[in-house]
PDB file of N, CA and C in Angstrom:
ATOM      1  N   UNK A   1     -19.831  -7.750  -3.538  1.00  0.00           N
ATOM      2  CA  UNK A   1     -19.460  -8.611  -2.434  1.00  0.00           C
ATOM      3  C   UNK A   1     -18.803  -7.774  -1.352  1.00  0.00           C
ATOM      4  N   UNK A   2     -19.214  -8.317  -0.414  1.00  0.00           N
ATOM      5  CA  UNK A   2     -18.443  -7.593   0.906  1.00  0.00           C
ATOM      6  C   UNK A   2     -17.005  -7.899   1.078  1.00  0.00           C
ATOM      7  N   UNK A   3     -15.294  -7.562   0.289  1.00  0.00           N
ATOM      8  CA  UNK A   3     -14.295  -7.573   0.417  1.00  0.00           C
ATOM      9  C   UNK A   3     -13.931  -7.435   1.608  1.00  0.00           C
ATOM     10  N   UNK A   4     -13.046  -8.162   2.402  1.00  0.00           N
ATOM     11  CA  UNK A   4     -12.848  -7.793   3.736  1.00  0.00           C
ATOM     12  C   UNK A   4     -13.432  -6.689   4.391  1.00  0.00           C
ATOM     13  N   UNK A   5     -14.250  -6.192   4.214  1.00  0.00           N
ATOM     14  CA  UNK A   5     -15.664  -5.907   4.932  1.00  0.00           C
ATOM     15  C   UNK A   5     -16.029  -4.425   4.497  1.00  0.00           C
ATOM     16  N   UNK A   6     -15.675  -4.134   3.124  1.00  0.00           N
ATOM     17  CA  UNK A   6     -15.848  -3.012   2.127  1.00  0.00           C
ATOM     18  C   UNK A   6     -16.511  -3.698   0.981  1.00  0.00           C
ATOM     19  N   UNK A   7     -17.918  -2.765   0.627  1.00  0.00           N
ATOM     20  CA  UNK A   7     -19.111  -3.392  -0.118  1.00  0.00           C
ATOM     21  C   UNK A   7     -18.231  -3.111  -1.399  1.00  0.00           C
ATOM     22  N   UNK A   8     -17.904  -4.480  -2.326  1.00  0.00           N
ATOM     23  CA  UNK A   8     -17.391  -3.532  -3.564  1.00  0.00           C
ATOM     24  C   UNK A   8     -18.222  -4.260  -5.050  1.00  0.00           C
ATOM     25  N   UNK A   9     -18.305  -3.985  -5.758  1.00  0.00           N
ATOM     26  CA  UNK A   9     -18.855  -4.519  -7.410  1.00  0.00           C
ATOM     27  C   UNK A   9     -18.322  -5.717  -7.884  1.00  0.00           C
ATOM     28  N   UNK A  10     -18.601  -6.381  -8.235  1.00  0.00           N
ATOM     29  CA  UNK A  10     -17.923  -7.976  -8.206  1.00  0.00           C
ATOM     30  C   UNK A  10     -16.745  -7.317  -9.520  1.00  0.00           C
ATOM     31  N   UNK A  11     -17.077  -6.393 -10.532  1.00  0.00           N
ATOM     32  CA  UNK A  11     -16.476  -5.693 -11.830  1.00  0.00           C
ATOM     33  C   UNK A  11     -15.428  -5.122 -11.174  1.00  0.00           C
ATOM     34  N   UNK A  12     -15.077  -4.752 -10.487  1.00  0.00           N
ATOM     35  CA  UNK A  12     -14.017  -3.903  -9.662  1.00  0.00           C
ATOM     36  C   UNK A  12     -13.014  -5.072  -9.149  1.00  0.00           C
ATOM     37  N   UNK A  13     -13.888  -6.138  -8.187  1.00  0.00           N
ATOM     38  CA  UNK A  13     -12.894  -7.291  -7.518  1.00  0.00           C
ATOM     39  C   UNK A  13     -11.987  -8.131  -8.731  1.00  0.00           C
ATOM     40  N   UNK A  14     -12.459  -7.835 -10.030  1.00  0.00           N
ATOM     41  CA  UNK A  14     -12.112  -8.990 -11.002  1.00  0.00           C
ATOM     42  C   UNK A  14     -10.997  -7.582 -11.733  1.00  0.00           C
ATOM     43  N   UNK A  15     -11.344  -6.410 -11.905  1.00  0.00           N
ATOM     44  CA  UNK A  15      -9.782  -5.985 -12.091  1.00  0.00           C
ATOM     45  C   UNK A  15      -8.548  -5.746 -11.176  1.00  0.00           C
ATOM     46  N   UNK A  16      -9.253  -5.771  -9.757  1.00  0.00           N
ATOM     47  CA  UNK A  16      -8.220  -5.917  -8.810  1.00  0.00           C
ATOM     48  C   UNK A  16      -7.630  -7.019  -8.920  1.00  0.00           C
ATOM     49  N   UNK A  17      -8.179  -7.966  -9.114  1.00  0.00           N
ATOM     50  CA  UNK A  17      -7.737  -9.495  -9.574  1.00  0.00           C
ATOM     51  C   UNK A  17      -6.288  -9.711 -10.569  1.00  0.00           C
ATOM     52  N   UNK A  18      -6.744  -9.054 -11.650  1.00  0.00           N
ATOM     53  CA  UNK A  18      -5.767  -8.734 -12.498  1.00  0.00           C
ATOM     54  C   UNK A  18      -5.094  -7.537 -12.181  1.00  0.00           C
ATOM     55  N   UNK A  19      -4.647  -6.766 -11.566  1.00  0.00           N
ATOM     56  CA  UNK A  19      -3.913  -5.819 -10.941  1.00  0.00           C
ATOM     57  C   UNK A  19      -2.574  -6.764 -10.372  1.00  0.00           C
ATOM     58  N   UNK A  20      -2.890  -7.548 -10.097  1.00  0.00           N
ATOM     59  CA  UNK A  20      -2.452  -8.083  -8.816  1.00  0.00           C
ATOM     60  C   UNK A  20      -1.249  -9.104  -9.222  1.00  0.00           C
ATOM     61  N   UNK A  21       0.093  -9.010  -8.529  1.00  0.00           N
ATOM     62  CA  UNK A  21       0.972  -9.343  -8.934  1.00  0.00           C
ATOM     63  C   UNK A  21       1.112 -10.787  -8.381  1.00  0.00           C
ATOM     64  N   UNK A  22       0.330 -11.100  -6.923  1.00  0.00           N
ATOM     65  CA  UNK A  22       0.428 -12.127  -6.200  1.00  0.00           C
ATOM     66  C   UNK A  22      -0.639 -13.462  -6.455  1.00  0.00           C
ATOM     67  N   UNK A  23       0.167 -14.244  -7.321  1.00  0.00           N
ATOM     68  CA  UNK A  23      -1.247 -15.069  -7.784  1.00  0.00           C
ATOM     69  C   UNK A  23      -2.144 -15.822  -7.011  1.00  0.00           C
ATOM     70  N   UNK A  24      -2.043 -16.237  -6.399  1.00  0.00           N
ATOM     71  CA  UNK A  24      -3.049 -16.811  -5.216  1.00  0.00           C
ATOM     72  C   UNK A  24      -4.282 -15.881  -4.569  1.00  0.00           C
ATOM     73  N   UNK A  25      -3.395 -14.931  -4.596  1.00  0.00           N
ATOM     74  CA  UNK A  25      -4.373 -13.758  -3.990  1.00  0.00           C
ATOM     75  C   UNK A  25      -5.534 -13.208  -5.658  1.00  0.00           C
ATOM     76  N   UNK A  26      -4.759 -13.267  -6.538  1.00  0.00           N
ATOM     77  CA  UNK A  26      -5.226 -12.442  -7.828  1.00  0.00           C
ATOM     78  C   UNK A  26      -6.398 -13.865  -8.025  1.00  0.00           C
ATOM     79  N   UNK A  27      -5.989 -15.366  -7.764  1.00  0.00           N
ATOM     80  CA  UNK A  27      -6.843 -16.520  -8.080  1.00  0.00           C
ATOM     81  C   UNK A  27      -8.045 -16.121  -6.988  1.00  0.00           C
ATOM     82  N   UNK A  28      -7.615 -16.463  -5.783  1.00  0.00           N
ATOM     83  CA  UNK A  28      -8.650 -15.982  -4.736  1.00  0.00           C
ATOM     84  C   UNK A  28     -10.243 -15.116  -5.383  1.00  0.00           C
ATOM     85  N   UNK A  29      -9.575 -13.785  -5.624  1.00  0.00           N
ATOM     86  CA  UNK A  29     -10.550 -12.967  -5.610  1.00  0.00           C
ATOM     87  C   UNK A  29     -11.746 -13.223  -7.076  1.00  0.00           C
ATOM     88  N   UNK A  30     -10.754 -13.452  -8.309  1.00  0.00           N
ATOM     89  CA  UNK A  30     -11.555 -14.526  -9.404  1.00  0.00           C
ATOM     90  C   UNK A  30     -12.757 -15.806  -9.065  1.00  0.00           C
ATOM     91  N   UNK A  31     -12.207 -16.610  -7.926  1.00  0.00           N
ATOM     92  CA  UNK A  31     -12.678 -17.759  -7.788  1.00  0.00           C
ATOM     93  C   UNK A  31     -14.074 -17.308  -6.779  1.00  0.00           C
ATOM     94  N   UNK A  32     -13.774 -16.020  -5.942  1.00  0.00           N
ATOM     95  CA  UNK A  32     -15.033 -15.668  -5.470  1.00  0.00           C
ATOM     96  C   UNK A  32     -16.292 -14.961  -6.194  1.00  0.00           C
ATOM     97  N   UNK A  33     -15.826 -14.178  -7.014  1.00  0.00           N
ATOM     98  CA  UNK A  33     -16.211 -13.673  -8.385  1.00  0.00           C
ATOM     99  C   UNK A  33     -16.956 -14.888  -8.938  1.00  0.00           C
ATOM    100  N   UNK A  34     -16.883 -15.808  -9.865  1.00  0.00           N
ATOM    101  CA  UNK A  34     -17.230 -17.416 -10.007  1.00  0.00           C
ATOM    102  C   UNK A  34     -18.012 -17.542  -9.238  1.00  0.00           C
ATOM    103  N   UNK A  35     -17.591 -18.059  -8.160  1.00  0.00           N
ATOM    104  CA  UNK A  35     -18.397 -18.513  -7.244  1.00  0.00           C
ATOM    105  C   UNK A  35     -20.018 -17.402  -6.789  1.00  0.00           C
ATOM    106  N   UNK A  36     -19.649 -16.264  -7.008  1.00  0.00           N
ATOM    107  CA  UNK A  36     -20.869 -15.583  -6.404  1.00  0.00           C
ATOM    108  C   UNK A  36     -20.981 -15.096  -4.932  1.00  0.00           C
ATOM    109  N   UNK A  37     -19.355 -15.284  -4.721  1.00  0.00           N
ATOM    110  CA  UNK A  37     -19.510 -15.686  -2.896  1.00  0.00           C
ATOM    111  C   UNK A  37     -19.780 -13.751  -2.149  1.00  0.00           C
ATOM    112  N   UNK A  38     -20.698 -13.777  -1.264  1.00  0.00           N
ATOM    113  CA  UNK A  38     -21.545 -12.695  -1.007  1.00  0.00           C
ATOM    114  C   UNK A  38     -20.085 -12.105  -0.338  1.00  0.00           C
ATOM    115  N   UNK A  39     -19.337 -12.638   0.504  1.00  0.00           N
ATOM    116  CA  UNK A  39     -18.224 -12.371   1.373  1.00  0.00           C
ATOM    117  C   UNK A  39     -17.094 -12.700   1.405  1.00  0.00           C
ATOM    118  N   UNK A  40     -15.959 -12.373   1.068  1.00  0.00           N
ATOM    119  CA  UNK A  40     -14.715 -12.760   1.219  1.00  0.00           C
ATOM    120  C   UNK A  40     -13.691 -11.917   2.178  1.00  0.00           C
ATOM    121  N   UNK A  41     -13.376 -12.690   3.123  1.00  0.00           N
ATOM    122  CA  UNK A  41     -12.620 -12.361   4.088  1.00  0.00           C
ATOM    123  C   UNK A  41     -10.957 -12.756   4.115  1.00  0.00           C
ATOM    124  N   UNK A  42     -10.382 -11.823   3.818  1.00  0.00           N
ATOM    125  CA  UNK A  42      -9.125 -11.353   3.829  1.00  0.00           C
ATOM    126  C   UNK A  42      -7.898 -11.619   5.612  1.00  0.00           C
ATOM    127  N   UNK A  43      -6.652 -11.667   4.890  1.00  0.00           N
ATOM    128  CA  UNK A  43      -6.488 -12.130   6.176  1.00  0.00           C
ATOM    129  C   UNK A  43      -5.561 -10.929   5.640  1.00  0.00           C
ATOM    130  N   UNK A  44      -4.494 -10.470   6.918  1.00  0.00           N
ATOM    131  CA  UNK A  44      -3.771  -9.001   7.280  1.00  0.00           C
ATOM    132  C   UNK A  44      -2.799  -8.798   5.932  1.00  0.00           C
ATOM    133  N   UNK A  45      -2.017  -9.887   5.749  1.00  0.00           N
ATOM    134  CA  UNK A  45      -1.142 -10.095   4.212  1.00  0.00           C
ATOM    135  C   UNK A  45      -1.640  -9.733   3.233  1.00  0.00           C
ATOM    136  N   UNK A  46      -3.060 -10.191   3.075  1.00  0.00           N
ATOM    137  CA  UNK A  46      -3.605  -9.502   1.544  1.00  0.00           C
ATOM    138  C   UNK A  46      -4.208  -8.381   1.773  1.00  0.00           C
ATOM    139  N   UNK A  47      -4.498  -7.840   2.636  1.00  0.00           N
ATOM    140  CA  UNK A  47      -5.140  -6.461   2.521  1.00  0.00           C
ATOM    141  C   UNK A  47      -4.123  -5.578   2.687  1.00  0.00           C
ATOM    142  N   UNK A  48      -2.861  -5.762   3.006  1.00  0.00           N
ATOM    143  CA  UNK A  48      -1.562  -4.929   2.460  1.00  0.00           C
ATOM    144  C   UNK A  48      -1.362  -4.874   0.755  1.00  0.00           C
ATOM    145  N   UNK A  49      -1.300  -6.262   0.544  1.00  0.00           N
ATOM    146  CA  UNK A  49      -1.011  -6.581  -0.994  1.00  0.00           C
ATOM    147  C   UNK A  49      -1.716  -5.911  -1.512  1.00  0.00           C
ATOM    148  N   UNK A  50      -3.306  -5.822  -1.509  1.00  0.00           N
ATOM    149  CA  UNK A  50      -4.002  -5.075  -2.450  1.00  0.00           C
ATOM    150  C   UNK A  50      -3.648  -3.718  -1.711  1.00  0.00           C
ATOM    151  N   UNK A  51      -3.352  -2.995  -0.612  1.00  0.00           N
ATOM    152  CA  UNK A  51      -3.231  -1.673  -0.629  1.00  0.00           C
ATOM    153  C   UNK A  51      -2.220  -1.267  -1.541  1.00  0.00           C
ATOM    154  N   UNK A  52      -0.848  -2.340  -1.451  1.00  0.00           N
ATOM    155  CA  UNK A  52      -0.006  -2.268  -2.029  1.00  0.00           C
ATOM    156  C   UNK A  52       0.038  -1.555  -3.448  1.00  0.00           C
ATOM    157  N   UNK A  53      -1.029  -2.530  -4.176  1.00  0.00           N
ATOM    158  CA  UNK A  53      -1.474  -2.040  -5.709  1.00  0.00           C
ATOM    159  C   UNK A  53      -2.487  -1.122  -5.613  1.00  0.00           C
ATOM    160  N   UNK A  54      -2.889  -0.727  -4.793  1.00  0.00           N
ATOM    161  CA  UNK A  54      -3.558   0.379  -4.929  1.00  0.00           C
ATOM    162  C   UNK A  54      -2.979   1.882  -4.408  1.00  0.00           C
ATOM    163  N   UNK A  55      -1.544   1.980  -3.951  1.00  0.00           N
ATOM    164  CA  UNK A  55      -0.970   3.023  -4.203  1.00  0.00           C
ATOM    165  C   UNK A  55      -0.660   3.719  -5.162  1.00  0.00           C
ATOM    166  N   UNK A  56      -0.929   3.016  -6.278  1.00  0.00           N
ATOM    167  CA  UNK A  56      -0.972   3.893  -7.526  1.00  0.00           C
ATOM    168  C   UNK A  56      -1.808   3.236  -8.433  1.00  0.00           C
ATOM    169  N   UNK A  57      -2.679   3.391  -8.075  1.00  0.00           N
ATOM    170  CA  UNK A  57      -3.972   2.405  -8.454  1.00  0.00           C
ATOM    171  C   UNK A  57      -4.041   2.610  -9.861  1.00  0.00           C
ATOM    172  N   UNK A  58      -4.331   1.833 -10.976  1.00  0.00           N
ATOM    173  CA  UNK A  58      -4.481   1.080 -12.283  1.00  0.00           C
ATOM    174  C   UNK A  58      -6.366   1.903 -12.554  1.00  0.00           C
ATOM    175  N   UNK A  59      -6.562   2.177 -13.857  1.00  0.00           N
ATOM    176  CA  UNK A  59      -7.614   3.001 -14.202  1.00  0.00           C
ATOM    177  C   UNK A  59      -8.874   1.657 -13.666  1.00  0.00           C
ATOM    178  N   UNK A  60      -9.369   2.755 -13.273  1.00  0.00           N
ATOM    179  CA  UNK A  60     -10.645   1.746 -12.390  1.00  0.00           C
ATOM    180  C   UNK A  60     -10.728   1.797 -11.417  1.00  0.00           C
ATOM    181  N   UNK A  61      -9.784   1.804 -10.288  1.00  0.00           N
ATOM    182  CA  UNK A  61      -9.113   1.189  -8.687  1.00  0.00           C
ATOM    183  C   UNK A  61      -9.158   2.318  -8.255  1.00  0.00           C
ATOM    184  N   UNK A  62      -9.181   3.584  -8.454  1.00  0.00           N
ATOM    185  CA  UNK A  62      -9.054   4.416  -7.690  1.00  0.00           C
ATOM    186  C   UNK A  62      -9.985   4.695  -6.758  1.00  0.00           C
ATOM    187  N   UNK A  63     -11.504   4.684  -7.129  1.00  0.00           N
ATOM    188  CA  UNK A  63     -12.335   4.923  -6.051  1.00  0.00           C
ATOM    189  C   UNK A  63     -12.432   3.973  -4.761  1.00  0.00           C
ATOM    190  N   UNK A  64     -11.554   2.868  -5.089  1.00  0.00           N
ATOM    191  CA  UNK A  64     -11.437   1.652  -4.210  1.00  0.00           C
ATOM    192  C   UNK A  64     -10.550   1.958  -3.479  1.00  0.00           C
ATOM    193  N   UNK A  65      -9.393   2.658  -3.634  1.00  0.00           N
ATOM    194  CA  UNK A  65      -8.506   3.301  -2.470  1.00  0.00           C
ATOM    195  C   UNK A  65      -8.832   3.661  -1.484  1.00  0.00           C
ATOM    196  N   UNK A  66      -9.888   5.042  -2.340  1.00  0.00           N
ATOM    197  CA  UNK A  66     -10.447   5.698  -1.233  1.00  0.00           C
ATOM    198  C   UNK A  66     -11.299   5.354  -0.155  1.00  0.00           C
ATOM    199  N   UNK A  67     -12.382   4.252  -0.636  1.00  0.00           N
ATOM    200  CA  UNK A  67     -13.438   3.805   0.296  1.00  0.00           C
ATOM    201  C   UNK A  67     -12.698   2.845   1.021  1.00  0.00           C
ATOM    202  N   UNK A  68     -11.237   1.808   0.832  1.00  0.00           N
ATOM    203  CA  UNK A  68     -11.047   0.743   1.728  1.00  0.00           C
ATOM    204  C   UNK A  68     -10.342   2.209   2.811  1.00  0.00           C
ATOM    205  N   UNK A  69      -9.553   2.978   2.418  1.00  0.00           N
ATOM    206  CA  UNK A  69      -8.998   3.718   3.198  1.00  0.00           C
ATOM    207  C   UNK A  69     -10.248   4.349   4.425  1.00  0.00           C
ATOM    208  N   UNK A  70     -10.958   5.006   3.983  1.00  0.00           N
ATOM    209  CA  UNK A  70     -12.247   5.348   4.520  1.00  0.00           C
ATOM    210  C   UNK A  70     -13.362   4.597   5.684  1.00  0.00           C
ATOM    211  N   UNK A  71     -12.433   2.913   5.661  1.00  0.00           N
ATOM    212  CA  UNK A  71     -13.378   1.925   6.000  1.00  0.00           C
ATOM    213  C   UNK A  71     -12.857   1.901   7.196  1.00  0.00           C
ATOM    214  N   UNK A  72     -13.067   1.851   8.261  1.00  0.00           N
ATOM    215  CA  UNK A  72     -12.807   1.080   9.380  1.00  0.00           C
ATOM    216  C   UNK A  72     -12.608  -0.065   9.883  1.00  0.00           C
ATOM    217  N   UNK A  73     -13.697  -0.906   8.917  1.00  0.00           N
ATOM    218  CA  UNK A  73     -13.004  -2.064   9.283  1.00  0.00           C
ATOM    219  C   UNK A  73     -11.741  -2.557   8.802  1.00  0.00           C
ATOM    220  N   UNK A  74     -11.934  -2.111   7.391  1.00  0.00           N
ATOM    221  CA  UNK A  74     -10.491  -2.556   6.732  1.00  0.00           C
ATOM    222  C   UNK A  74      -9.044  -1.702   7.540  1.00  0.00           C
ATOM    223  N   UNK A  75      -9.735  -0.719   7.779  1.00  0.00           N
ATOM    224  CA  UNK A  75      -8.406  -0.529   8.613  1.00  0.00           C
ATOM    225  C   UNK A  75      -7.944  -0.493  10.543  1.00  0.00           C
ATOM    226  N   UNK A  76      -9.186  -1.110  10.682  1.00  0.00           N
ATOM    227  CA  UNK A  76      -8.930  -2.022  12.262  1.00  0.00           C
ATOM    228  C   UNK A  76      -7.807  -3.327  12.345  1.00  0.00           C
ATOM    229  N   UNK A  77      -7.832  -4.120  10.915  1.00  0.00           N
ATOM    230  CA  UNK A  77      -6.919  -5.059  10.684  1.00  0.00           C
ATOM    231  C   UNK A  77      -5.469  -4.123  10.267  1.00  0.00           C
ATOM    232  N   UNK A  78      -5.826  -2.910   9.591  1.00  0.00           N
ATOM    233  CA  UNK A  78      -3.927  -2.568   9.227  1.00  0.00           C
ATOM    234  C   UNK A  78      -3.154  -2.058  10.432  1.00  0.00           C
ATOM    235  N   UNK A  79      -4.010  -1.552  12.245  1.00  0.00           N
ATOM    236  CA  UNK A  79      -3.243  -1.672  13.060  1.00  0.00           C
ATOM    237  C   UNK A  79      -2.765  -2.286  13.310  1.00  0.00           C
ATOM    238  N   UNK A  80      -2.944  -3.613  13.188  1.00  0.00           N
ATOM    239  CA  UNK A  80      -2.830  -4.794  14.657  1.00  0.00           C
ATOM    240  C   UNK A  80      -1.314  -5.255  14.203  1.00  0.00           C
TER     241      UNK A  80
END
């Protein structure tokens, strides 16, 4: 699925899921997972949160650091 606008493995979104200390956000990304949903769009709060947990990213998460870091779009929203 396209995570706030980084292509990622639906297997990856569902341990970020469980990474995740903030439940709404950790439900969120499950329920798109479920759902099948091609796109989930993130608003500025959670794409901190998950950077958050991905500063010392949990076995799995690491290559996900690198590519949201890498992304532009994801990080056109961490200026603003």
């Amino acid at each position: 699925m396209l995570l706030g606008g980084v292509w990622v493995e639906d297997g990856v979104v569902l341990r970020l899921g469980e990474a995740l200390r903030h439940r709404a956000l950790s439900h969120k990304l499950r329920m798109a997972c479920t759902l099948r949903s091609p796109v989930l769009n993130l608003t500025v709060a959670e794409r901190h949160t998950i950077l958050a947990v991905l500063d010392d990213p949990p076995p799995g998460l690491e290559r996900l650091r690198k590519l949201i870091l890498e992304n532009p779009q994801w990080m056109l929203y961490e200026r603003l």
